[in-house]
PDB file of N, CA and C in Angstrom:
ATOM      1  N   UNK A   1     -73.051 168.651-105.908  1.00  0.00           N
ATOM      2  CA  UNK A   1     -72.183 167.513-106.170  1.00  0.00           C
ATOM      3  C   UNK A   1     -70.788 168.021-106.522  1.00  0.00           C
ATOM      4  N   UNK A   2     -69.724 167.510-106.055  1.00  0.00           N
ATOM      5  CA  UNK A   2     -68.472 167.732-106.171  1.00  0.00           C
ATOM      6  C   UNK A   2     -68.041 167.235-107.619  1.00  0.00           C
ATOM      7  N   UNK A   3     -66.787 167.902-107.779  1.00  0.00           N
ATOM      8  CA  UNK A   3     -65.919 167.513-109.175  1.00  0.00           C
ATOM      9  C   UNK A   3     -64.833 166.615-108.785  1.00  0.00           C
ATOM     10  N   UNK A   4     -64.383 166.233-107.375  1.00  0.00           N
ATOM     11  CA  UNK A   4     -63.384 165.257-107.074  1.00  0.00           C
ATOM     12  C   UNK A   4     -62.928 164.048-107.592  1.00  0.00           C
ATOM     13  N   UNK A   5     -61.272 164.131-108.414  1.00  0.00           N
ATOM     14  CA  UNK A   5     -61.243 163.029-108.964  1.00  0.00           C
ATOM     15  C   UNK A   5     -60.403 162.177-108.104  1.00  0.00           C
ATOM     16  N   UNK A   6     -59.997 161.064-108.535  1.00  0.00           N
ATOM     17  CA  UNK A   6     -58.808 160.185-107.774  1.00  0.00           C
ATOM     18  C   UNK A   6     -57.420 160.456-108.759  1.00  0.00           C
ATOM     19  N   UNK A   7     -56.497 160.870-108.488  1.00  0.00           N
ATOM     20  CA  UNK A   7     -54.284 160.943-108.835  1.00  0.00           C
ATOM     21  C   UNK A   7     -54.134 160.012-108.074  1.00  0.00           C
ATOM     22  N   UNK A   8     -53.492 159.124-108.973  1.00  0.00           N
ATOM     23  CA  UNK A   8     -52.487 158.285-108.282  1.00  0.00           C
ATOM     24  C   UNK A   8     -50.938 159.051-108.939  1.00  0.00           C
ATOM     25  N   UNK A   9     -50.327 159.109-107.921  1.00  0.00           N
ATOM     26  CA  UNK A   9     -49.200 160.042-107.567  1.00  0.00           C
ATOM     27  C   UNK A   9     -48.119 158.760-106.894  1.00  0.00           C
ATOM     28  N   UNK A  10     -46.525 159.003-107.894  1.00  0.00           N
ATOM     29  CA  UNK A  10     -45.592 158.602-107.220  1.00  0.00           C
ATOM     30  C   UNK A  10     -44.481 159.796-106.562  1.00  0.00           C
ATOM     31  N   UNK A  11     -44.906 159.760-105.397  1.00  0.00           N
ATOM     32  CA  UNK A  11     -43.851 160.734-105.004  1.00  0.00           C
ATOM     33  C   UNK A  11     -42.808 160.248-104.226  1.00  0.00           C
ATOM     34  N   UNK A  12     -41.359 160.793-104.550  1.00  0.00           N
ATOM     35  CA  UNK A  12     -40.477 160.473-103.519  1.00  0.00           C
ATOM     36  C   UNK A  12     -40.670 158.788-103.245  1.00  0.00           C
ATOM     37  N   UNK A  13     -40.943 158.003-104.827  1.00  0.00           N
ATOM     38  CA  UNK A  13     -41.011 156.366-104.877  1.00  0.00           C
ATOM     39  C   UNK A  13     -41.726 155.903-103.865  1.00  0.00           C
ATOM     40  N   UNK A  14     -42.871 157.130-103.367  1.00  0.00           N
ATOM     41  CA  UNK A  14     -44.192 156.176-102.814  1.00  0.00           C
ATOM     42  C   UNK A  14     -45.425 156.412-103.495  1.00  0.00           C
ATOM     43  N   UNK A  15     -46.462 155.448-102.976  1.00  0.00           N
ATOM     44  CA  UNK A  15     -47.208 155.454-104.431  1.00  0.00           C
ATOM     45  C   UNK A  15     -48.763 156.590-103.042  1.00  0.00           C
ATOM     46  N   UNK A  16     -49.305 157.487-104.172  1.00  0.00           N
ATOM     47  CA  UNK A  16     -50.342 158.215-102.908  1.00  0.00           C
ATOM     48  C   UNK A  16     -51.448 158.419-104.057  1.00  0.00           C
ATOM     49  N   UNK A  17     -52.833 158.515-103.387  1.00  0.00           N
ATOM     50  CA  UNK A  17     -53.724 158.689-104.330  1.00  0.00           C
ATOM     51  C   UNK A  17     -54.341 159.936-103.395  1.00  0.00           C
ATOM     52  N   UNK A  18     -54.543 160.876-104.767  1.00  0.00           N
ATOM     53  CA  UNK A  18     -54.911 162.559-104.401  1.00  0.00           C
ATOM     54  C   UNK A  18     -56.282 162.544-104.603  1.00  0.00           C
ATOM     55  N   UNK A  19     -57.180 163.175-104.138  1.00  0.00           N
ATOM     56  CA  UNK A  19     -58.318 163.479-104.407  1.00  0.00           C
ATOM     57  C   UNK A  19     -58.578 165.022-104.445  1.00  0.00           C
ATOM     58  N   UNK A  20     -58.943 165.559-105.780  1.00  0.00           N
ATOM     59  CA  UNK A  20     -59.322 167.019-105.862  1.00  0.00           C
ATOM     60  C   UNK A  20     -60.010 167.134-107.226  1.00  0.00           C
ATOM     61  N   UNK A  21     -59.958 168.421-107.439  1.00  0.00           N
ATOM     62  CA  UNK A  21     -60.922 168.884-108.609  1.00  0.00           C
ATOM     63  C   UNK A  21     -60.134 169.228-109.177  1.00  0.00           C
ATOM     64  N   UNK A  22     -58.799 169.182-109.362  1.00  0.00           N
ATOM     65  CA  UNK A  22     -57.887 170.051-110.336  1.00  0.00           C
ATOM     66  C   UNK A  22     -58.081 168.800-111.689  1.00  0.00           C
ATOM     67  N   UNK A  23     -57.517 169.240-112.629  1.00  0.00           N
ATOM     68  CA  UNK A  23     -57.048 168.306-113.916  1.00  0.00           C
ATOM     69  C   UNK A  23     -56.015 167.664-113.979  1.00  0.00           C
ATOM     70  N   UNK A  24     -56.241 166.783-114.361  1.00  0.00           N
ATOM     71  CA  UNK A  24     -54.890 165.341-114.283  1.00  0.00           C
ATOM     72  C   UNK A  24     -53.155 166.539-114.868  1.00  0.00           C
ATOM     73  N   UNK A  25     -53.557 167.221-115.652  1.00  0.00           N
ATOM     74  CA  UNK A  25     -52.663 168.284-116.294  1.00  0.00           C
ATOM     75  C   UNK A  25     -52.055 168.817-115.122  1.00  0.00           C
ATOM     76  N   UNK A  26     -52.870 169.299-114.246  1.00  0.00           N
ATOM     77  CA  UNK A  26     -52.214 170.287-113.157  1.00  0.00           C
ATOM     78  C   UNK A  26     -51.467 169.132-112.118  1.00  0.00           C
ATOM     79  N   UNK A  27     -51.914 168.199-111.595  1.00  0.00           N
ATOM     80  CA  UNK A  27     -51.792 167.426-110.937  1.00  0.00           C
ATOM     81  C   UNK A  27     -50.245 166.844-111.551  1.00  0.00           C
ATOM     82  N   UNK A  28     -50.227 166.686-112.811  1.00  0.00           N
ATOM     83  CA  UNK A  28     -48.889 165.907-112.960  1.00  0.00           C
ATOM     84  C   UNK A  28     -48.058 167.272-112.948  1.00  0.00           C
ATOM     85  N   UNK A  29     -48.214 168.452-113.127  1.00  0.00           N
ATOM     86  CA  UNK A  29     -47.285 169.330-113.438  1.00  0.00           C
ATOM     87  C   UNK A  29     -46.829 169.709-111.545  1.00  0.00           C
ATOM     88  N   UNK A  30     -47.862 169.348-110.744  1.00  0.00           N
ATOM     89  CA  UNK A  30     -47.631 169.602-109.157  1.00  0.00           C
ATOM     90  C   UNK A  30     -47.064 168.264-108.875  1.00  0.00           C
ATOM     91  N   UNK A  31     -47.254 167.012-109.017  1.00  0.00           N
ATOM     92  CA  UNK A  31     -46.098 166.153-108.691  1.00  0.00           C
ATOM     93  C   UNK A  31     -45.005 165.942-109.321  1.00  0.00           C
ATOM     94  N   UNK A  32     -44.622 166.668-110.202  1.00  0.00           N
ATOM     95  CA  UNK A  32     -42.951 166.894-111.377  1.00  0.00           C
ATOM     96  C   UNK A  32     -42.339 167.471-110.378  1.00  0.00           C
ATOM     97  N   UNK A  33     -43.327 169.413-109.778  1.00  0.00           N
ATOM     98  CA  UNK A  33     -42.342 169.802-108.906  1.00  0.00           C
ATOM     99  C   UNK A  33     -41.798 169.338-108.005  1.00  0.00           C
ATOM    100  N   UNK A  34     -42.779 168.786-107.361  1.00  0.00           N
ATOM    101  CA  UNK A  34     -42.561 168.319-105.627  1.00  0.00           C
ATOM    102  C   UNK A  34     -41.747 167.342-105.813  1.00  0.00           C
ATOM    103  N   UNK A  35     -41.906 166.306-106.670  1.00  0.00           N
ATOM    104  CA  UNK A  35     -40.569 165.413-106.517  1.00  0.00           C
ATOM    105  C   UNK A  35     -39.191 165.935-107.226  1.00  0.00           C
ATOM    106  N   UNK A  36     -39.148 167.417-108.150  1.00  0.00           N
ATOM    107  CA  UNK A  36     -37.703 167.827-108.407  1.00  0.00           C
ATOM    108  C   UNK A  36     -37.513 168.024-107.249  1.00  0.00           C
ATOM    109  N   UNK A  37     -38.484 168.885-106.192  1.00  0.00           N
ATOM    110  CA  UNK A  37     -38.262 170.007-104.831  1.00  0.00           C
ATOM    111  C   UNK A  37     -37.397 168.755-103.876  1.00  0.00           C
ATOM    112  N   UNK A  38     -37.819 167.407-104.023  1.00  0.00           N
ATOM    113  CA  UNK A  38     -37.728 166.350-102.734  1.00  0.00           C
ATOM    114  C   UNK A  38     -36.260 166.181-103.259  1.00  0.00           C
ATOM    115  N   UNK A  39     -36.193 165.393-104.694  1.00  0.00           N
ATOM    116  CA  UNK A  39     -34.421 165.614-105.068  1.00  0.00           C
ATOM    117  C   UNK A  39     -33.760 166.328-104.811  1.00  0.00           C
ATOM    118  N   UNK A  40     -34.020 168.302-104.759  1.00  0.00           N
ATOM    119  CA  UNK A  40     -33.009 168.764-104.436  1.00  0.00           C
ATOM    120  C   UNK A  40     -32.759 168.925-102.885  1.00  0.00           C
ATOM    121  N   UNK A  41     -33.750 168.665-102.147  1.00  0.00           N
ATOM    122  CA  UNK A  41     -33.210 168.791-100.916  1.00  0.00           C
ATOM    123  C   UNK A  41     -32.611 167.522-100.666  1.00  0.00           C
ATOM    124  N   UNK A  42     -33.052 166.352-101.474  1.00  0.00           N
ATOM    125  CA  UNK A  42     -32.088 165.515-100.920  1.00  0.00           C
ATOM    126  C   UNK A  42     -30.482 165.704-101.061  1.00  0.00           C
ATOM    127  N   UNK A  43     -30.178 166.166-102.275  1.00  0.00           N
ATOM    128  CA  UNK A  43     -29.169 166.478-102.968  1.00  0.00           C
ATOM    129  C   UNK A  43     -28.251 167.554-101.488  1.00  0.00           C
ATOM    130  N   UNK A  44     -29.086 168.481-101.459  1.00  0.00           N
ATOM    131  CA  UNK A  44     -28.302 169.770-100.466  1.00  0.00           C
ATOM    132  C   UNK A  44     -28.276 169.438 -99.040  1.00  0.00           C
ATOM    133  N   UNK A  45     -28.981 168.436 -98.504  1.00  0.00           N
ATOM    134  CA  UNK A  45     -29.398 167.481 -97.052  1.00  0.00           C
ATOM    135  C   UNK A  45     -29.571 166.174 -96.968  1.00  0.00           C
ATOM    136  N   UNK A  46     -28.707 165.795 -97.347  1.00  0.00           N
ATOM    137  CA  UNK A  46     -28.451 164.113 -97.577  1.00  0.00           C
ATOM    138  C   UNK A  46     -28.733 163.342 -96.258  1.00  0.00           C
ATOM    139  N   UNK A  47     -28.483 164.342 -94.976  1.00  0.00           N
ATOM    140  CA  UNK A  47     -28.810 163.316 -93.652  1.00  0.00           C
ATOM    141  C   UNK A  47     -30.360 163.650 -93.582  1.00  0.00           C
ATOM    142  N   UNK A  48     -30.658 164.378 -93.962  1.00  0.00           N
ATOM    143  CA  UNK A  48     -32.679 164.571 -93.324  1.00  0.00           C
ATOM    144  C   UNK A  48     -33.599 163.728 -93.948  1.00  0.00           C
ATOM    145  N   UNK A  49     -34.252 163.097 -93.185  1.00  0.00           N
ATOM    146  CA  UNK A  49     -35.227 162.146 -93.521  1.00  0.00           C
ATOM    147  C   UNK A  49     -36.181 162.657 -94.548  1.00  0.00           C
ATOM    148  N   UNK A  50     -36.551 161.716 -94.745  1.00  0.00           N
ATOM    149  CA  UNK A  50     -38.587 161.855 -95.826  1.00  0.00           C
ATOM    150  C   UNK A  50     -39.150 163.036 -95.080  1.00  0.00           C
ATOM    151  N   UNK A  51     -39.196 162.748 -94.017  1.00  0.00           N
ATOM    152  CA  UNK A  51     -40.389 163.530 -92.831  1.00  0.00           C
ATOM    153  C   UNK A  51     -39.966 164.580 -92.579  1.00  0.00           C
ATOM    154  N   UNK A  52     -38.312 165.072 -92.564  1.00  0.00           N
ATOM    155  CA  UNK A  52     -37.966 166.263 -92.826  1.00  0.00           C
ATOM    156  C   UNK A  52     -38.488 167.324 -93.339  1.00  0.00           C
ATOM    157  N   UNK A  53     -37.442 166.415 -94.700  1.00  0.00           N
ATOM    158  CA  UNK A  53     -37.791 167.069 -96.087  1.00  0.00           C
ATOM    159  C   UNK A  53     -39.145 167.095 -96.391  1.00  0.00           C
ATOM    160  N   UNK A  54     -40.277 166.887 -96.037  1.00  0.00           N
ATOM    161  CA  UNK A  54     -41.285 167.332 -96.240  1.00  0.00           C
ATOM    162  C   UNK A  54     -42.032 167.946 -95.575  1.00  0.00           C
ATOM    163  N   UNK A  55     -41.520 168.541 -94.526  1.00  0.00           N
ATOM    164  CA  UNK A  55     -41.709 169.410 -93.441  1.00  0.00           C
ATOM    165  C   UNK A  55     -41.191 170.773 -94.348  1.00  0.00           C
ATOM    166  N   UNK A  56     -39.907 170.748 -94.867  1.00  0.00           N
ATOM    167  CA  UNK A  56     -39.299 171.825 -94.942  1.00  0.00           C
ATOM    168  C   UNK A  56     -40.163 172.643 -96.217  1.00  0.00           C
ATOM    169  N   UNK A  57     -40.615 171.161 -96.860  1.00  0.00           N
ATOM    170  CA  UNK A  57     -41.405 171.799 -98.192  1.00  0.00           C
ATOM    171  C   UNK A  57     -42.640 171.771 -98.270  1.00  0.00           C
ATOM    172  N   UNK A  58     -43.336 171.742 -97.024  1.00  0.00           N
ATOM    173  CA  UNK A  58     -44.371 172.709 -96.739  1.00  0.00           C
ATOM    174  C   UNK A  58     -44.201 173.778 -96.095  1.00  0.00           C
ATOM    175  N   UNK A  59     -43.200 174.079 -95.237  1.00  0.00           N
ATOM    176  CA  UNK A  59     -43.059 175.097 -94.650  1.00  0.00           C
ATOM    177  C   UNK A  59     -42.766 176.289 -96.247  1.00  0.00           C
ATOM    178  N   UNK A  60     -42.137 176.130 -97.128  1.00  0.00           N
ATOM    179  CA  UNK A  60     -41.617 176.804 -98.346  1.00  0.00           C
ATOM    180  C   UNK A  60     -43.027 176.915 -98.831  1.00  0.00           C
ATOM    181  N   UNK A  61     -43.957 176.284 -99.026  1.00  0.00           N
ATOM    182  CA  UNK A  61     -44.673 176.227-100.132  1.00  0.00           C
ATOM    183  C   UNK A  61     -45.849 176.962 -99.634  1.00  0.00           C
ATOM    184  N   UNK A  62     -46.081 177.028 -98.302  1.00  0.00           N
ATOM    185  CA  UNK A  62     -46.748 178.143 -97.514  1.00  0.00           C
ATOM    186  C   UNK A  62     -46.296 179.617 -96.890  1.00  0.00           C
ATOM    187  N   UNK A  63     -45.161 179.555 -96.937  1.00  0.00           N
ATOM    188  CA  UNK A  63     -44.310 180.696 -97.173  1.00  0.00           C
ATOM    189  C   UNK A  63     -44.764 181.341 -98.615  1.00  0.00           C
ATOM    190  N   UNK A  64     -44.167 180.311 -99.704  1.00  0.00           N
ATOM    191  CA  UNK A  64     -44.438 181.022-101.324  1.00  0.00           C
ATOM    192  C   UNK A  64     -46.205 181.599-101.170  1.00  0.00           C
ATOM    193  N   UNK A  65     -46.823 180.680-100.613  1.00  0.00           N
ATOM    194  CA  UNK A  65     -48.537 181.059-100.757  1.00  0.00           C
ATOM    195  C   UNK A  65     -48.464 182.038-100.375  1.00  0.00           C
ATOM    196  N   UNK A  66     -48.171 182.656 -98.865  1.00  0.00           N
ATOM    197  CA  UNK A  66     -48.339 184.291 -98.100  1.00  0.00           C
ATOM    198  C   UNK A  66     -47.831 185.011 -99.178  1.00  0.00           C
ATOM    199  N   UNK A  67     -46.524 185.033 -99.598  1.00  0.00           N
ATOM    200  CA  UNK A  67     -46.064 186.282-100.432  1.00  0.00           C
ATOM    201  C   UNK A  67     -46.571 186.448-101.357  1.00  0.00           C
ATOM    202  N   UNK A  68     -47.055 185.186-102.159  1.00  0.00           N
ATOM    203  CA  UNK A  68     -48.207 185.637-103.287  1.00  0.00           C
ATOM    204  C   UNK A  68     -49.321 185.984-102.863  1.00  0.00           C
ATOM    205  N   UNK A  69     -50.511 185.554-101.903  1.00  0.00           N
ATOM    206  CA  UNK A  69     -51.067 186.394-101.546  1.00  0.00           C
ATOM    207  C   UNK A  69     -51.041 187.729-101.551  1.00  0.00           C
ATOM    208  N   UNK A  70     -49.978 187.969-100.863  1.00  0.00           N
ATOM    209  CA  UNK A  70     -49.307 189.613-100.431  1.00  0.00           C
ATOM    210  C   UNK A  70     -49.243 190.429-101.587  1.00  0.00           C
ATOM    211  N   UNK A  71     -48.602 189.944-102.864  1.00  0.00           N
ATOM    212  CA  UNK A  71     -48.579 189.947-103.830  1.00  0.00           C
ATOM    213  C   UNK A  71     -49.801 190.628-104.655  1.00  0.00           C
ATOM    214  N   UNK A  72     -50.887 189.893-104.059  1.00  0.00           N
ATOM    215  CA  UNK A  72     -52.046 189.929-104.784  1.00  0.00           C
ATOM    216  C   UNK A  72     -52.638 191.078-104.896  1.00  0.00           C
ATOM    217  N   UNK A  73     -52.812 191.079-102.858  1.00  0.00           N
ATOM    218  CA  UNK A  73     -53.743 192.385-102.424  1.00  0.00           C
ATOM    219  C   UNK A  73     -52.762 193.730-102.567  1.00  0.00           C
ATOM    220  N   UNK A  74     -51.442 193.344-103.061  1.00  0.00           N
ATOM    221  CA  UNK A  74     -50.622 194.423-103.132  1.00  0.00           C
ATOM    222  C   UNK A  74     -51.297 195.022-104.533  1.00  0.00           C
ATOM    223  N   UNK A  75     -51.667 194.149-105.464  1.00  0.00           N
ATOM    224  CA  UNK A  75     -52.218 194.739-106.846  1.00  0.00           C
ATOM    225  C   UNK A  75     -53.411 194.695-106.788  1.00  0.00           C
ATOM    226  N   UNK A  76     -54.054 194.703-106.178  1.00  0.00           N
ATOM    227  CA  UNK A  76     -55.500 194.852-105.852  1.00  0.00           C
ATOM    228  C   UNK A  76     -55.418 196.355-105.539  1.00  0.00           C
ATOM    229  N   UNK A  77     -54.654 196.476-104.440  1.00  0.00           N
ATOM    230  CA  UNK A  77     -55.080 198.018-103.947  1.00  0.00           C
ATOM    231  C   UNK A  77     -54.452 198.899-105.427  1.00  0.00           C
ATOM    232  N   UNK A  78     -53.429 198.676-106.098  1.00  0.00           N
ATOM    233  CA  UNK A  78     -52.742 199.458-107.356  1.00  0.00           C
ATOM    234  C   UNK A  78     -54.001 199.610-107.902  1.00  0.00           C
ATOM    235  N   UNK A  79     -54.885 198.631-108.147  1.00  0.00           N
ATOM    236  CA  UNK A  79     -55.754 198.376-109.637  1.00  0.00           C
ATOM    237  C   UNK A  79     -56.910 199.449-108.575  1.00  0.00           C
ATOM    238  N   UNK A  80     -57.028 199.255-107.947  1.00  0.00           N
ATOM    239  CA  UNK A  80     -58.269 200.107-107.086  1.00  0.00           C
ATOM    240  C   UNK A  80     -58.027 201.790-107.256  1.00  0.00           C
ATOM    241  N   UNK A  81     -56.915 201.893-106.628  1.00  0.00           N
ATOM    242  CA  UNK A  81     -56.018 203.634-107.020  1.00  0.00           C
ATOM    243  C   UNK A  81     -56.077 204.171-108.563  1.00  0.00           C
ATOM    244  N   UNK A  82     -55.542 203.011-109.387  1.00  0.00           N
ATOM    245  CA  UNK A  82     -55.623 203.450-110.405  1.00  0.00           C
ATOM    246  C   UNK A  82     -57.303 203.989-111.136  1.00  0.00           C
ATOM    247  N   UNK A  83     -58.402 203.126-110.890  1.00  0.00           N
ATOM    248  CA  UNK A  83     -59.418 203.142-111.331  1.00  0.00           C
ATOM    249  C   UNK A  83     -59.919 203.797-110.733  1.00  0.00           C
ATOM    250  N   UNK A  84     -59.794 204.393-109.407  1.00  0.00           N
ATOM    251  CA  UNK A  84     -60.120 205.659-108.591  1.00  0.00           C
ATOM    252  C   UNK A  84     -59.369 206.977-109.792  1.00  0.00           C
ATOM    253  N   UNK A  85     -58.249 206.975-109.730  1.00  0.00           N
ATOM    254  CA  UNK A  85     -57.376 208.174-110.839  1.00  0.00           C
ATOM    255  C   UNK A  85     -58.140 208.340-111.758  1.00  0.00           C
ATOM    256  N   UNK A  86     -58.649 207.178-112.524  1.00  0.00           N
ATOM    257  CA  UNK A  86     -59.030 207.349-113.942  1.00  0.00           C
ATOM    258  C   UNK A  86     -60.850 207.884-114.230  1.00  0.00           C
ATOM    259  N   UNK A  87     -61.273 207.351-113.629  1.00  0.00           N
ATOM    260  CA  UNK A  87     -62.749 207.240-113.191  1.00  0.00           C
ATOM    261  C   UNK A  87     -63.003 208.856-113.504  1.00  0.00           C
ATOM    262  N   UNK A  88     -62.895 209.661-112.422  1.00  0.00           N
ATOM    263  CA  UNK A  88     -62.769 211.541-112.476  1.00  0.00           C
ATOM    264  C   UNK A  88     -62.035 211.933-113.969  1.00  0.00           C
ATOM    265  N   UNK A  89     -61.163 211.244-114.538  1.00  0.00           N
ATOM    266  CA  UNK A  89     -60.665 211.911-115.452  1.00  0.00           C
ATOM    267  C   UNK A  89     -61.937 211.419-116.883  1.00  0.00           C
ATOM    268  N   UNK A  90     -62.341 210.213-116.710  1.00  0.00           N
ATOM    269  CA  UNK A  90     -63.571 209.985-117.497  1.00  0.00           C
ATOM    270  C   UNK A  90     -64.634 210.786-117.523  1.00  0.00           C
ATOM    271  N   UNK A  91     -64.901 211.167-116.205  1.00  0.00           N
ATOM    272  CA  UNK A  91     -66.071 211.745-116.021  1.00  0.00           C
ATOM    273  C   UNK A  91     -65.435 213.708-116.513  1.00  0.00           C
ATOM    274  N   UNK A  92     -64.626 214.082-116.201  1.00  0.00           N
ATOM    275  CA  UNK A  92     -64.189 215.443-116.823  1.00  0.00           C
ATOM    276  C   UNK A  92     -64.057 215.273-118.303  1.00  0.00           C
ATOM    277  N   UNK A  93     -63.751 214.367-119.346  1.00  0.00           N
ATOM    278  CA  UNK A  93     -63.952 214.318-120.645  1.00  0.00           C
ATOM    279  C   UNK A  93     -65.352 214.314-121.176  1.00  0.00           C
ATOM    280  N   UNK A  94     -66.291 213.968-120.627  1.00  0.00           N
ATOM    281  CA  UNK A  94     -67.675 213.839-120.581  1.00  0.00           C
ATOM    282  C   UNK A  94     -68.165 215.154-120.351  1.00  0.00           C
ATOM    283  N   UNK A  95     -67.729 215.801-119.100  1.00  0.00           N
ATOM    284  CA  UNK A  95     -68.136 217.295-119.050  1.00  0.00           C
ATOM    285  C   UNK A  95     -67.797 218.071-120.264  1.00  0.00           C
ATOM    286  N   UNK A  96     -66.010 218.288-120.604  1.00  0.00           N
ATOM    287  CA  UNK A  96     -65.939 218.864-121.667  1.00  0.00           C
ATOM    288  C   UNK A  96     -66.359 219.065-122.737  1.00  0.00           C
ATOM    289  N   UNK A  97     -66.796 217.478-122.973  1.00  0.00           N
ATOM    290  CA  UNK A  97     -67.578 217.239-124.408  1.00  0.00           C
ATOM    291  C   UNK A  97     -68.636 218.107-124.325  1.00  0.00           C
ATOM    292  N   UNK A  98     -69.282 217.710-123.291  1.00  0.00           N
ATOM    293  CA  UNK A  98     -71.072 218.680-123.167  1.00  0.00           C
ATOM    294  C   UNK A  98     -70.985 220.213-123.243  1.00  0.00           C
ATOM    295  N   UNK A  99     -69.777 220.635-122.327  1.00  0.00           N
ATOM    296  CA  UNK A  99     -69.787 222.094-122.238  1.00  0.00           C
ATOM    297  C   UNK A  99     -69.405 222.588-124.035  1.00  0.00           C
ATOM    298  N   UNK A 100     -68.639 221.631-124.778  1.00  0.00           N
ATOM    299  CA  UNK A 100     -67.625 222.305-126.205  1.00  0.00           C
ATOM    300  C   UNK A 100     -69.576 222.086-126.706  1.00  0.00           C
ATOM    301  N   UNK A 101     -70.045 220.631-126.964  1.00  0.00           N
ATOM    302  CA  UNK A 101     -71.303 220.999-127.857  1.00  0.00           C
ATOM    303  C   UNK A 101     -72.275 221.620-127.138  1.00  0.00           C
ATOM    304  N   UNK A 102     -72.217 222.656-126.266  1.00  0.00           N
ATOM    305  CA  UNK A 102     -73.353 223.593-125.988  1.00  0.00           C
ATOM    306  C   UNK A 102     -72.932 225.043-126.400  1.00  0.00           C
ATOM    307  N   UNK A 103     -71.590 224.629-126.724  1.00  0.00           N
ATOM    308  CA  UNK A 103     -71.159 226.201-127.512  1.00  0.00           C
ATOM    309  C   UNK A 103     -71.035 226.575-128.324  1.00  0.00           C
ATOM    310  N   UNK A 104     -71.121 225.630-129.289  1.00  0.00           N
ATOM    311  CA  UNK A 104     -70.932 225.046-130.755  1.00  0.00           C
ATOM    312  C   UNK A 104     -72.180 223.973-131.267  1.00  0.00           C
ATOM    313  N   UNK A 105     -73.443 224.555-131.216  1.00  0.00           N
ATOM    314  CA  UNK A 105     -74.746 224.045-131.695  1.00  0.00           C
ATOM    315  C   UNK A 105     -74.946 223.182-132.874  1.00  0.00           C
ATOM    316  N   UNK A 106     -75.278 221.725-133.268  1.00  0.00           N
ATOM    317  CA  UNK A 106     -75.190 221.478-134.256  1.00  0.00           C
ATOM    318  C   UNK A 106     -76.652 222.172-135.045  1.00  0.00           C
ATOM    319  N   UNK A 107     -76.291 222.249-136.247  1.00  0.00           N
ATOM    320  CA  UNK A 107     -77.350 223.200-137.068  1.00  0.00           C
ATOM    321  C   UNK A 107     -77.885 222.024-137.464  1.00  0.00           C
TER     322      UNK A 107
END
């Protein structure tokens, strides 16, 4: 069974009802942006329609998605390298330990 709720959403002074699983929280904080995003392009493109401007800001907002993606697996592979680096240096402190108490016997 799904978590899908109903948003009613005014965007760009039309009225739309969202259906998802996010929280009413996220949902109002994603229609604040999108209608600052719709003002400022109206503001910087005063002749482009609704249908434009909301062309342009999906094209942006799937743009922003790839680079964060990119983003992601860019620190994915860091966190992988790193824990590859560290891993051998764990395992050589472990040796040392064993080799120092086999030379030094506790009584």
């Amino acid at each position: 069974m799904s978590n899908n709720k109903r948003f009613k959403a005014m965007i760009d002074n039309r009225q739309y009802t969202i259906v998802g699983d996010k929280s009413s929280q996220h949902m109002t904080a994603v229609i604040e942006l999108v209608n600052q995003q719709l003002e400022q392009l109206k503001e910087i493109a005063p002749e482009l329609s609704v249908v434009d401007r909301s062309v342009l800001m999906a094209v942006n907002a799937i743009s922003d998605q790839l680079s964060k993606e990119q983003q992601i697996i860019e620190l994915e592979e860091k966190i992988a390298v790193l824990t590859a680096e560290k891993a051998p240096q764990t395992n050589k402190k472990s040796s040392q330990t064993q080799s120092t108490q086999n030379r030094f016997p506790r009584k």
